[in-house]
PDB file of N, CA and C in Angstrom:
ATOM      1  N   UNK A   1     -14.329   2.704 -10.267  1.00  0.00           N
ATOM      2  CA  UNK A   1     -13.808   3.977  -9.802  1.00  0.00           C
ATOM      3  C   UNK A   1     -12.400   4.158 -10.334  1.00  0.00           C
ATOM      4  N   UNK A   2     -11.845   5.676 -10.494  1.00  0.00           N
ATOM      5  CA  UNK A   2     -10.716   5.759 -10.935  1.00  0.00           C
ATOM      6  C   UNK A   2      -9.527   5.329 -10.173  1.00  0.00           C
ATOM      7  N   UNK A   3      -9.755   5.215  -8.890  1.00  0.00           N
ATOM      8  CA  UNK A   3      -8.724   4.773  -7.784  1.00  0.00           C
ATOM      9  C   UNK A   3      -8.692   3.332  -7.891  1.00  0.00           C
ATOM     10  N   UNK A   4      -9.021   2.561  -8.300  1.00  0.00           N
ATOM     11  CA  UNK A   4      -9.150   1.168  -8.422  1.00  0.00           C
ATOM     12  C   UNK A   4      -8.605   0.718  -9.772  1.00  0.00           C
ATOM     13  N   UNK A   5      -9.111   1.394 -10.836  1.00  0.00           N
ATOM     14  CA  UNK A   5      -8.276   1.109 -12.005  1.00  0.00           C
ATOM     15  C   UNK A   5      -7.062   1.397 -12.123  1.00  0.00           C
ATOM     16  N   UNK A   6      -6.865   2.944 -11.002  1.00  0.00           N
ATOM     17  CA  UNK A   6      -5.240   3.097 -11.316  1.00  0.00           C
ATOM     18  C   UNK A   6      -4.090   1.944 -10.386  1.00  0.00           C
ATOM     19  N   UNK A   7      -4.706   1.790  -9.191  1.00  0.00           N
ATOM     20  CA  UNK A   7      -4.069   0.779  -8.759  1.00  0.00           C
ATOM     21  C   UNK A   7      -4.108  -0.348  -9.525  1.00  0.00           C
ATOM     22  N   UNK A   8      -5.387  -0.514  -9.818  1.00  0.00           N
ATOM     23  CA  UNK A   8      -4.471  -2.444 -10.721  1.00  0.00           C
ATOM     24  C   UNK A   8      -3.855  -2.175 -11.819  1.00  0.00           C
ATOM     25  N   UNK A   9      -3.771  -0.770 -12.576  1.00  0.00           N
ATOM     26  CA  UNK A   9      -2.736  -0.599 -13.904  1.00  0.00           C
ATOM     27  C   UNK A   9      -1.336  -0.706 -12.995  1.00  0.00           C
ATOM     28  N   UNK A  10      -1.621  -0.186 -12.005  1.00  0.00           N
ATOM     29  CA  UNK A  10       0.073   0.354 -11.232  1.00  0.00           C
ATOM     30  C   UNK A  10       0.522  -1.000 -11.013  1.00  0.00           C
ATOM     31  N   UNK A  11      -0.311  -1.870 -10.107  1.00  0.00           N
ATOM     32  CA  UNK A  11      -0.146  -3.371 -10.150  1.00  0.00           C
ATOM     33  C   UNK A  11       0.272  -4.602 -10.817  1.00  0.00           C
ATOM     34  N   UNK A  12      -0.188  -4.041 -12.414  1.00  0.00           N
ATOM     35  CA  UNK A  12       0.245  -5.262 -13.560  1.00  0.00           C
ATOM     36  C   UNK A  12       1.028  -4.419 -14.011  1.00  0.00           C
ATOM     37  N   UNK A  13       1.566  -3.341 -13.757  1.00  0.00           N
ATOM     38  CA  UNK A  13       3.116  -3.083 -14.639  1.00  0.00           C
ATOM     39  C   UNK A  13       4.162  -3.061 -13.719  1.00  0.00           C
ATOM     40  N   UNK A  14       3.718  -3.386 -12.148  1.00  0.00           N
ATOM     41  CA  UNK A  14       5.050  -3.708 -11.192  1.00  0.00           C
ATOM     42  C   UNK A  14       5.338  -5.629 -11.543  1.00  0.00           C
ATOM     43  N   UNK A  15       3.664  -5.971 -11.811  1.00  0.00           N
ATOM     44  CA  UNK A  15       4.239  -7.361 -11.820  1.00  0.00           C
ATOM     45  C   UNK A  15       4.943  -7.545 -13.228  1.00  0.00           C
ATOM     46  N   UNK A  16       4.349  -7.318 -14.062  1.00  0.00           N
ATOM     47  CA  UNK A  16       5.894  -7.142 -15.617  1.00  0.00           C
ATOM     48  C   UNK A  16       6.726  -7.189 -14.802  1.00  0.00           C
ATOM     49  N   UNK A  17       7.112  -5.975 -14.323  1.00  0.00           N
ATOM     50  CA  UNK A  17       8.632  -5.372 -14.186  1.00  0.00           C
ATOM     51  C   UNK A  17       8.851  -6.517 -13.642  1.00  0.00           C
ATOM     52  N   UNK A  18       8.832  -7.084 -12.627  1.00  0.00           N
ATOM     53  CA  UNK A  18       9.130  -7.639 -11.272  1.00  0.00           C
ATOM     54  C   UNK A  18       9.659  -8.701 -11.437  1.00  0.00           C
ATOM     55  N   UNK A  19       8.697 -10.131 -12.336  1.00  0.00           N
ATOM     56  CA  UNK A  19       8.711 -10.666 -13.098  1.00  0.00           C
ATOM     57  C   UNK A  19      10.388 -11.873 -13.255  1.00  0.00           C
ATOM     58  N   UNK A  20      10.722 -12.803 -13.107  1.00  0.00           N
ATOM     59  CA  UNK A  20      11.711 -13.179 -13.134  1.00  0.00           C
ATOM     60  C   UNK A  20      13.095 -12.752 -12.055  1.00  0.00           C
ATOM     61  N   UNK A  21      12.651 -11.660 -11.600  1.00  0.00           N
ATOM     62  CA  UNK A  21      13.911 -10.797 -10.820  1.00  0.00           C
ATOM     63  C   UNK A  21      14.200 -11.382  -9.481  1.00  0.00           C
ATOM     64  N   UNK A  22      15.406 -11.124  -9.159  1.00  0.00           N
ATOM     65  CA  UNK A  22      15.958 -12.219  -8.030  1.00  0.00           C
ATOM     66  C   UNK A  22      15.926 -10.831  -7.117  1.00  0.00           C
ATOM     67  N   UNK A  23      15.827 -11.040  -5.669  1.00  0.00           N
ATOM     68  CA  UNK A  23      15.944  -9.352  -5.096  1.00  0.00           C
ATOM     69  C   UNK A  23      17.284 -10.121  -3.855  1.00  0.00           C
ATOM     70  N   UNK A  24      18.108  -9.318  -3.190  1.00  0.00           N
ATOM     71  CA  UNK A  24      18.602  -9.215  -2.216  1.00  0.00           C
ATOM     72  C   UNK A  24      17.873  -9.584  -0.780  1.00  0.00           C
ATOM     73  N   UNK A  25      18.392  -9.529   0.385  1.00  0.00           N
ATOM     74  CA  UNK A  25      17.837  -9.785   1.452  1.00  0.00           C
ATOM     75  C   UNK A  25      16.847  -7.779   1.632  1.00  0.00           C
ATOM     76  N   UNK A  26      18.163  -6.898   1.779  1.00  0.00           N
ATOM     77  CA  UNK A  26      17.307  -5.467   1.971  1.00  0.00           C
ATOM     78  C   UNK A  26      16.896  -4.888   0.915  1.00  0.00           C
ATOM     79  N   UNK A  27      16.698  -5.762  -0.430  1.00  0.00           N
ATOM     80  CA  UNK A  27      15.685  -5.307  -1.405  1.00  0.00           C
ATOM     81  C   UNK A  27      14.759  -6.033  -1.276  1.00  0.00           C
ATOM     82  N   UNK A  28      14.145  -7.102  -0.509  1.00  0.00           N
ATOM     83  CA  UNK A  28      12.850  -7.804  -0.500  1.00  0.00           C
ATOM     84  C   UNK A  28      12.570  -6.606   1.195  1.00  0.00           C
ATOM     85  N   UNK A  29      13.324  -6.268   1.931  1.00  0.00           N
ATOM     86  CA  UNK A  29      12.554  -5.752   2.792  1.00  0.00           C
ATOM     87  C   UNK A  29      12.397  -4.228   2.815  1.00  0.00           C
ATOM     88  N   UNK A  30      13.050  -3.831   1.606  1.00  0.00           N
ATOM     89  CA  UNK A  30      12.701  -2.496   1.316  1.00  0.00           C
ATOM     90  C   UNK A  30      11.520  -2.412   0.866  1.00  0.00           C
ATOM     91  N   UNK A  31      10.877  -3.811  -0.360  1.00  0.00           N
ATOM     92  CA  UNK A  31       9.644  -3.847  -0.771  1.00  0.00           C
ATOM     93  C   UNK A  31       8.780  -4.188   0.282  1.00  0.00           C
ATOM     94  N   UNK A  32       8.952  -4.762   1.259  1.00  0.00           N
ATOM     95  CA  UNK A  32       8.033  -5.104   2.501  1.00  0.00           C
ATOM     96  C   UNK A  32       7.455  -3.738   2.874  1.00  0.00           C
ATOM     97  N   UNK A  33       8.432  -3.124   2.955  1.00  0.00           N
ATOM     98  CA  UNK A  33       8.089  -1.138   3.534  1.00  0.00           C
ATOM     99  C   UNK A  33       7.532  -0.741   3.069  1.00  0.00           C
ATOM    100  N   UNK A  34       7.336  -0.684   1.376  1.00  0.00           N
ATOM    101  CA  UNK A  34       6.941   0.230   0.621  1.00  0.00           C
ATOM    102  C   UNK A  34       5.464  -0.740   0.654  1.00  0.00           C
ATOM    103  N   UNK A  35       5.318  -1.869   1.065  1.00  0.00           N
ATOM    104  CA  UNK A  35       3.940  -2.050   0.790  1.00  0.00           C
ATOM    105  C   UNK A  35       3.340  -2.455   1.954  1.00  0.00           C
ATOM    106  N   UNK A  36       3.754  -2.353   3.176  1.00  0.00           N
ATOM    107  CA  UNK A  36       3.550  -2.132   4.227  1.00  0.00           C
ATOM    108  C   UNK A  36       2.677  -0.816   4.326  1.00  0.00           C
ATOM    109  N   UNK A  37       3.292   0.601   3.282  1.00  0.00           N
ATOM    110  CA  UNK A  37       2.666   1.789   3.270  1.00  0.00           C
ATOM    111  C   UNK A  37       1.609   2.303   2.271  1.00  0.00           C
ATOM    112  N   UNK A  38       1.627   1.115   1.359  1.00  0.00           N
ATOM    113  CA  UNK A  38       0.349   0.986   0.417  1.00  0.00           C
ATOM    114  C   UNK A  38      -0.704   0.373   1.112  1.00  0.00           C
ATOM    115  N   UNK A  39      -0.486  -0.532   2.140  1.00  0.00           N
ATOM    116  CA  UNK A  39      -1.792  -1.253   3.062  1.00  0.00           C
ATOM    117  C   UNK A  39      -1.895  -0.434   3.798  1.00  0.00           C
ATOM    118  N   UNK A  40      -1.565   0.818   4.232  1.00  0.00           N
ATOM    119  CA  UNK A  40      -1.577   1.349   5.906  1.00  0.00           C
ATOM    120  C   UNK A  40      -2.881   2.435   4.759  1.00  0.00           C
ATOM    121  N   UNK A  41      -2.235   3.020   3.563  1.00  0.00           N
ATOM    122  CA  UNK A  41      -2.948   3.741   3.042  1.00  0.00           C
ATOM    123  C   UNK A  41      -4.442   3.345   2.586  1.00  0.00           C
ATOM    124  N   UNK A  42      -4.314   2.434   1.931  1.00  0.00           N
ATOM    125  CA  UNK A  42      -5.527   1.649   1.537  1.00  0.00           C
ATOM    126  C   UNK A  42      -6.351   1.267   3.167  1.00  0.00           C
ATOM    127  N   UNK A  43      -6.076   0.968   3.962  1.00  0.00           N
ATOM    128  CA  UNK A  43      -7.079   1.313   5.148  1.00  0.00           C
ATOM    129  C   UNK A  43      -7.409   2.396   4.872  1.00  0.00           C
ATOM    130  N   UNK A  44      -6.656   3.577   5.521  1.00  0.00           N
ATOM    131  CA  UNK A  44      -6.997   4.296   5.737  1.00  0.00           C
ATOM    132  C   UNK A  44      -8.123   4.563   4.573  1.00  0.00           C
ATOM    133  N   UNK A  45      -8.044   4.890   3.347  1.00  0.00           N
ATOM    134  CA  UNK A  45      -8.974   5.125   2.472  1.00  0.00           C
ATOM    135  C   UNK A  45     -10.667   4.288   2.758  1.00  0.00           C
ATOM    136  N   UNK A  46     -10.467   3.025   3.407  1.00  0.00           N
ATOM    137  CA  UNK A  46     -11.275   2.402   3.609  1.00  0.00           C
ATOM    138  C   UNK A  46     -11.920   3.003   4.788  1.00  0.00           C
ATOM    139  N   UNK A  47     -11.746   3.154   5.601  1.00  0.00           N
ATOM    140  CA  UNK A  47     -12.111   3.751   6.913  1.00  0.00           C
ATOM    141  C   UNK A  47     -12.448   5.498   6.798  1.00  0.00           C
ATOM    142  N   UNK A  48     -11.850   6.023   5.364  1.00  0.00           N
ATOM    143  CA  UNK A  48     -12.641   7.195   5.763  1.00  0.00           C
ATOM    144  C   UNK A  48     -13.944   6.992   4.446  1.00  0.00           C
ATOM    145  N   UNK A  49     -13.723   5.950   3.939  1.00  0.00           N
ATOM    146  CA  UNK A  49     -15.311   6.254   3.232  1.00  0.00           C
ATOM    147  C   UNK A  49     -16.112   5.416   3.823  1.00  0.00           C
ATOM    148  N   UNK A  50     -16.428   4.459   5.043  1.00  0.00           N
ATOM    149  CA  UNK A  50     -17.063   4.190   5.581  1.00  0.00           C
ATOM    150  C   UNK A  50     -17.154   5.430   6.581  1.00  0.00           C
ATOM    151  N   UNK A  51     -16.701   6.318   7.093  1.00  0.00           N
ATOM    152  CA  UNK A  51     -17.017   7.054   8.143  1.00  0.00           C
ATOM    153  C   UNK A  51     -17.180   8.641   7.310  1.00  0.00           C
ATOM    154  N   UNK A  52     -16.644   8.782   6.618  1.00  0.00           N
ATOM    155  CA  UNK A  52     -16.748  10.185   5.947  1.00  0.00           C
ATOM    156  C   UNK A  52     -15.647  11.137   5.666  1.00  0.00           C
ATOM    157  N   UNK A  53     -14.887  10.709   7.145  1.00  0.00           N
ATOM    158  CA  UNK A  53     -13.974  11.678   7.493  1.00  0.00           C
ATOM    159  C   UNK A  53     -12.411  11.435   6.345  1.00  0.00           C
ATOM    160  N   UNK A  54     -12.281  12.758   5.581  1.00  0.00           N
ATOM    161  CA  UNK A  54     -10.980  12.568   4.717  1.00  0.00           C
ATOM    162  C   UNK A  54      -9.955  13.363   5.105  1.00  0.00           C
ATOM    163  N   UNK A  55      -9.979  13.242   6.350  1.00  0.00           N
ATOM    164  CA  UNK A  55      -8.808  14.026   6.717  1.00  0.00           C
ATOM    165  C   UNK A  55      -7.420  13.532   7.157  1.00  0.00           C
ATOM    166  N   UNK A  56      -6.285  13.526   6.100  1.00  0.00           N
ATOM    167  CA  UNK A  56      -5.443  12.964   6.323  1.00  0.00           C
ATOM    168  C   UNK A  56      -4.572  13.376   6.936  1.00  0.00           C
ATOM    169  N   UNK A  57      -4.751  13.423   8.593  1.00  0.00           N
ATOM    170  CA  UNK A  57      -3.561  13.850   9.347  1.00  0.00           C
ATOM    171  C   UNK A  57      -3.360  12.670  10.121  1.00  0.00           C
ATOM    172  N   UNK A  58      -1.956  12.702  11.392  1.00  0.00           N
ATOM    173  CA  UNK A  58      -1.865  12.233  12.071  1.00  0.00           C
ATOM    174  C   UNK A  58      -3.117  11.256  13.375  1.00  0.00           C
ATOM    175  N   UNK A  59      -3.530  11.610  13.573  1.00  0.00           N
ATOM    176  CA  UNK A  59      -4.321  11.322  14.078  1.00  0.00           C
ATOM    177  C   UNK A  59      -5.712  10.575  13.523  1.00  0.00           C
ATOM    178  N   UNK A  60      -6.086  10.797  11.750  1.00  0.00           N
ATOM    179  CA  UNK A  60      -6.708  10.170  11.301  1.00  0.00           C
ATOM    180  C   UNK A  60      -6.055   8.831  10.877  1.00  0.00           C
ATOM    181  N   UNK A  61      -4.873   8.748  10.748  1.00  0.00           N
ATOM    182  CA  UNK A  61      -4.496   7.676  10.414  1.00  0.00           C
ATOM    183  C   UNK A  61      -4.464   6.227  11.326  1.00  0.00           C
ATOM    184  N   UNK A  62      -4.695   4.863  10.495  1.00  0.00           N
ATOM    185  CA  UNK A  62      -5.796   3.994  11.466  1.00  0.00           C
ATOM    186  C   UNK A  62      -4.078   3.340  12.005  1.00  0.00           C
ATOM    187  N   UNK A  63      -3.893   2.933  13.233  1.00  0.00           N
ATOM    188  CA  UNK A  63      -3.058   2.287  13.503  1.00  0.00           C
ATOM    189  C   UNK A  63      -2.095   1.014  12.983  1.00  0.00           C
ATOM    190  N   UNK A  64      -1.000   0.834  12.839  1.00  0.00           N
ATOM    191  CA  UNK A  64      -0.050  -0.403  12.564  1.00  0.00           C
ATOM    192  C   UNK A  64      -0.817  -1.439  12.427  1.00  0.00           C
ATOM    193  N   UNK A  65      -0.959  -2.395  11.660  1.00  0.00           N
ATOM    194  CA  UNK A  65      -1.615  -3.577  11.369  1.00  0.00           C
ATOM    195  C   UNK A  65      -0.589  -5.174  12.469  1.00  0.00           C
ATOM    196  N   UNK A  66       0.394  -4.594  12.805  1.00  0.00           N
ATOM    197  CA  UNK A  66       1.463  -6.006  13.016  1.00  0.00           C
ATOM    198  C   UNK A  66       2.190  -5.380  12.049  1.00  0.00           C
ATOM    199  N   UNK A  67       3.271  -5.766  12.704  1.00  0.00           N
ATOM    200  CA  UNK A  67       5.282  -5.910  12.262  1.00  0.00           C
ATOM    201  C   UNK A  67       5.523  -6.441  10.887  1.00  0.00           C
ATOM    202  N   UNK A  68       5.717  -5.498   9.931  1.00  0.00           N
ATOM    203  CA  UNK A  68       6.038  -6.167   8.380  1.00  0.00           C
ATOM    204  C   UNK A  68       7.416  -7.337   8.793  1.00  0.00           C
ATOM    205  N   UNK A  69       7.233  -7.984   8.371  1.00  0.00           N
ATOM    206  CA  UNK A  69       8.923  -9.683   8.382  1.00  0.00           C
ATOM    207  C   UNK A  69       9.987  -9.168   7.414  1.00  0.00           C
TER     208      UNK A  69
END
């Protein structure tokens, strides 16, 4: 599927980038956030093609998984 290829292209050119780089304390937990909101999304995507429903509002969205560290 096209959603799957674009994520692992998006994937192996963050890991290039990434690659050797030393991050800060609130640049490793800025990346915690930002992929904290790539997993919240990727549920969600999961849960509406098992159920059908693509409606991305408030209320479709599947709850907090646990506290990103």
């Amino acid at each position: 599927m096209r959603i799957h290829q674009s994520l692992r292209g998006q994937f192996s050119r963050v890991d290039n980038s990434m690659r050797d780089q030393e991050f800060t304390d609130d640049e490793r937990e800025t990346i915690r956030r930002g992929i904290a909101k790539v997993r919240g999304a990727a549920d969600w995507l999961e849960a509406a093609i098992d159920t059908g429903q693509f409606t991305f509002g408030r209320a479709a969205r599947p709850a907090p998984q646990g506290r990103v560290r």
